[in-house]
Each structure stands twice: as C-alpha cells, then as structure tokens.
Protein backbone atom coordinates (compact mmCIF):
# COMPACT_ATOMS: atom_id res chain seq x y z
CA UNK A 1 0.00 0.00 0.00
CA UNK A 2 1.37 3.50 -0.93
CA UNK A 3 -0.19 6.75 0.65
CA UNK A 4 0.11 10.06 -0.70
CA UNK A 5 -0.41 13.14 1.67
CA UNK A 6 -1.38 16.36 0.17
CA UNK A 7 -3.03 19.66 1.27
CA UNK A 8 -0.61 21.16 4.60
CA UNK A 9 0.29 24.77 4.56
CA UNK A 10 -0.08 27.99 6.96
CA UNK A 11 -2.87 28.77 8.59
CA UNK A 12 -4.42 31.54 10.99
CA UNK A 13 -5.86 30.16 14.58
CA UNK A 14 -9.81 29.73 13.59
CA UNK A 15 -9.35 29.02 9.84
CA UNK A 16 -10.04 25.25 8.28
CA UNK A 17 -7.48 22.84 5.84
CA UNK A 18 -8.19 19.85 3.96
CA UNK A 19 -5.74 17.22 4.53
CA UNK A 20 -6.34 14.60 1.10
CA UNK A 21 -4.53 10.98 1.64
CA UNK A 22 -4.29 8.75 -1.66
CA UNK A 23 -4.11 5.17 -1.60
CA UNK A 24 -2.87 2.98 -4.16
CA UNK A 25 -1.75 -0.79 -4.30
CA UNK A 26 -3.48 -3.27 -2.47
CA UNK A 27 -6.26 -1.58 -1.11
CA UNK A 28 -8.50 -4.48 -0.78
CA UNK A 29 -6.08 -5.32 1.97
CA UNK A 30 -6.62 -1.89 4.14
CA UNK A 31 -8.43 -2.79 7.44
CA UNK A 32 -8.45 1.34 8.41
CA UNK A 33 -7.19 4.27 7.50
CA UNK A 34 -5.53 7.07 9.72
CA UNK A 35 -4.52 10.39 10.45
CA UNK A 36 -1.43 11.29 12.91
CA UNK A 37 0.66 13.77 13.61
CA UNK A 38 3.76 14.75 15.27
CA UNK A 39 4.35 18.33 16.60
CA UNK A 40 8.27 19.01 17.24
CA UNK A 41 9.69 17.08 20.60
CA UNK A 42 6.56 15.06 20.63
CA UNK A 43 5.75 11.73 19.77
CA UNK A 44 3.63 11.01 17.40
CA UNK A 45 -0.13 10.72 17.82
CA UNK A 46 -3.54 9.35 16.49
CA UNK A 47 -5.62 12.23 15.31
CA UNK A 48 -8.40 10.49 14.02
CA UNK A 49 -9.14 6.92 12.48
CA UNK A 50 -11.78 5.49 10.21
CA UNK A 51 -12.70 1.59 9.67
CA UNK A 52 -13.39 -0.11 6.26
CA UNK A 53 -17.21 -0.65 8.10
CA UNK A 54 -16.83 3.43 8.19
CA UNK A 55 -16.84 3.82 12.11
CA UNK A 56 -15.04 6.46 12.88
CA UNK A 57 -12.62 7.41 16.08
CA UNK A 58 -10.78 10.88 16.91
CA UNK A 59 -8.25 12.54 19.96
CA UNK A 60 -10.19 14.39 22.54
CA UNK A 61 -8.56 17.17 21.14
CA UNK A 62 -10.03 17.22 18.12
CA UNK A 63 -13.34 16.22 18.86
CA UNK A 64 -15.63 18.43 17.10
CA UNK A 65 -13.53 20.18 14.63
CA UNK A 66 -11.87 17.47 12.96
CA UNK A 67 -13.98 14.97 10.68
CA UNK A 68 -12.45 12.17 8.78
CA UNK A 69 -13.72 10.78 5.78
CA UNK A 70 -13.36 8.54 3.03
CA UNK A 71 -13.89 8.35 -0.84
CA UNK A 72 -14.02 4.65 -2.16
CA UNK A 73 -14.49 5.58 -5.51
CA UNK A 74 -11.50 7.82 -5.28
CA UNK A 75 -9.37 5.46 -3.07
CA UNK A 76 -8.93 8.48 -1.16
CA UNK A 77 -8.97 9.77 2.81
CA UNK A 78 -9.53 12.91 3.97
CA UNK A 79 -9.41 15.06 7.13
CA UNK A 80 -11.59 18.03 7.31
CA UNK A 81 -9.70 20.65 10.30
CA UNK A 82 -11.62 23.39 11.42
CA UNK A 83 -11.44 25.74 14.54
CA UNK A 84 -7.57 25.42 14.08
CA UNK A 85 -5.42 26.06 16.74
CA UNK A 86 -1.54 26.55 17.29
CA UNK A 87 -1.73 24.01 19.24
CA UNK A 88 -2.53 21.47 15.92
CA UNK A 89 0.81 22.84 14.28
CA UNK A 90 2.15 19.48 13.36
CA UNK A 91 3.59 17.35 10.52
CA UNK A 92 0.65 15.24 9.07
CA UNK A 93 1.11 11.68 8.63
CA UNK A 94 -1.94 9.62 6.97
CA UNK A 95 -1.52 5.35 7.40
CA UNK A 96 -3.11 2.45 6.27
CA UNK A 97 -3.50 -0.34 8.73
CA UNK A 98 -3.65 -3.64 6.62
CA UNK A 99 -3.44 -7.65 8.08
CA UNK A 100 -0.10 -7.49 8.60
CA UNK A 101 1.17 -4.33 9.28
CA UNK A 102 0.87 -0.31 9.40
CA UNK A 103 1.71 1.64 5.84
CA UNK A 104 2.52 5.33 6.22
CA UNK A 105 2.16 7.85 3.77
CA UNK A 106 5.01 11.20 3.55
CA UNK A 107 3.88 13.67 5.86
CA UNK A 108 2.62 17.30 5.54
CA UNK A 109 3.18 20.08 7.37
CA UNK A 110 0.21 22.09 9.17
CA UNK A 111 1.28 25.44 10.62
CA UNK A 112 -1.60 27.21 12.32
CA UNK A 113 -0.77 30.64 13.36
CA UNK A 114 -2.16 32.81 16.29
C-alpha cells in the first residue's frame, strides 16, 4: 500500500485545511485508515481513524472540529480541520492499517498561526 499526503500549509488560529490521503496498491487489503501527527519534541499521535465498516474514532482534542472521511471511488482519505489552533501545528502523517502491518504515507506540514 502506498499513501500520498497532500493539502498542509499555513494557517491563521480559527481558519479550516483539507488534509487529502491517496491510496494505491493493495487496497482491498486496508483494514483502516488514519490520520497522525507529530508536533516538534513530541511523539507522534492518532488524530483520528476510520474503519473499512466506516466507524469512525478521533483525539479528545479534536473532537468536534476534525472529521475524517473517506472516498471509495477515489481510493482516497480525507481530514476536514476546522477551529484550528496553534496548538494542531504538526507534521501530518496519513496510514493504512492492513493484516499485517501499518503503511505510512510522507507527511505534511500544518502550521496554524495565532
């Protein structure tokens, strides 16, 4: 499975990004699909995960402003962010949890300015 992040940049506190995550390879193989990020001298954390079935889990931190979703026909994830924060300044990773192992995509930056 390969995963291609797209849609990072700068950001004022309050404003919204799309985060877009494409999937190619062996899709039929992807259990769920994932957003986490990684703010400097932090480790790395789940922002928000959705299941094949479509059930859908997120941080307490973004609960409410973040919603995940996916495109089948596109073979593609995304993460809507609204109500940004500095505090979600982070580099973006999107992953693919298959049978056998996690896949992780090149990440992208998210700077959110106050």
């Amino acid at each position: 499975v390969q995963l291609q992040a797209s849609g990072g940049g700068l950001v004022q506190a309050g404003g919204s990004l799309r985060l877009s995550c494409a999937a190619s390879g062996s899709i039929f193989s992807i259990n769920a699909l994932g957003w986490y990020r990684q703010a400097p001298g932090k480790q790395r954390e789940l922002v928000a995960l959705v299941t094949t079935g479509g059930s859908t889990e997120y941080a307490d931190s973004v609960k409410g402003r973040f919603t995940i979703s996916k495109d089948a026909a596109k073979n593609t994830m995304y993460l809507q962010m609204n109500s940004l924060k500095p505090e979600d300044t982070a580099v973006y990773y999107c992953a693919a949890q298959t049978t056998t192992r996690w896949h992780w995509g090149q990440g992208t930056q998210v700077t959110v300015s106050s």
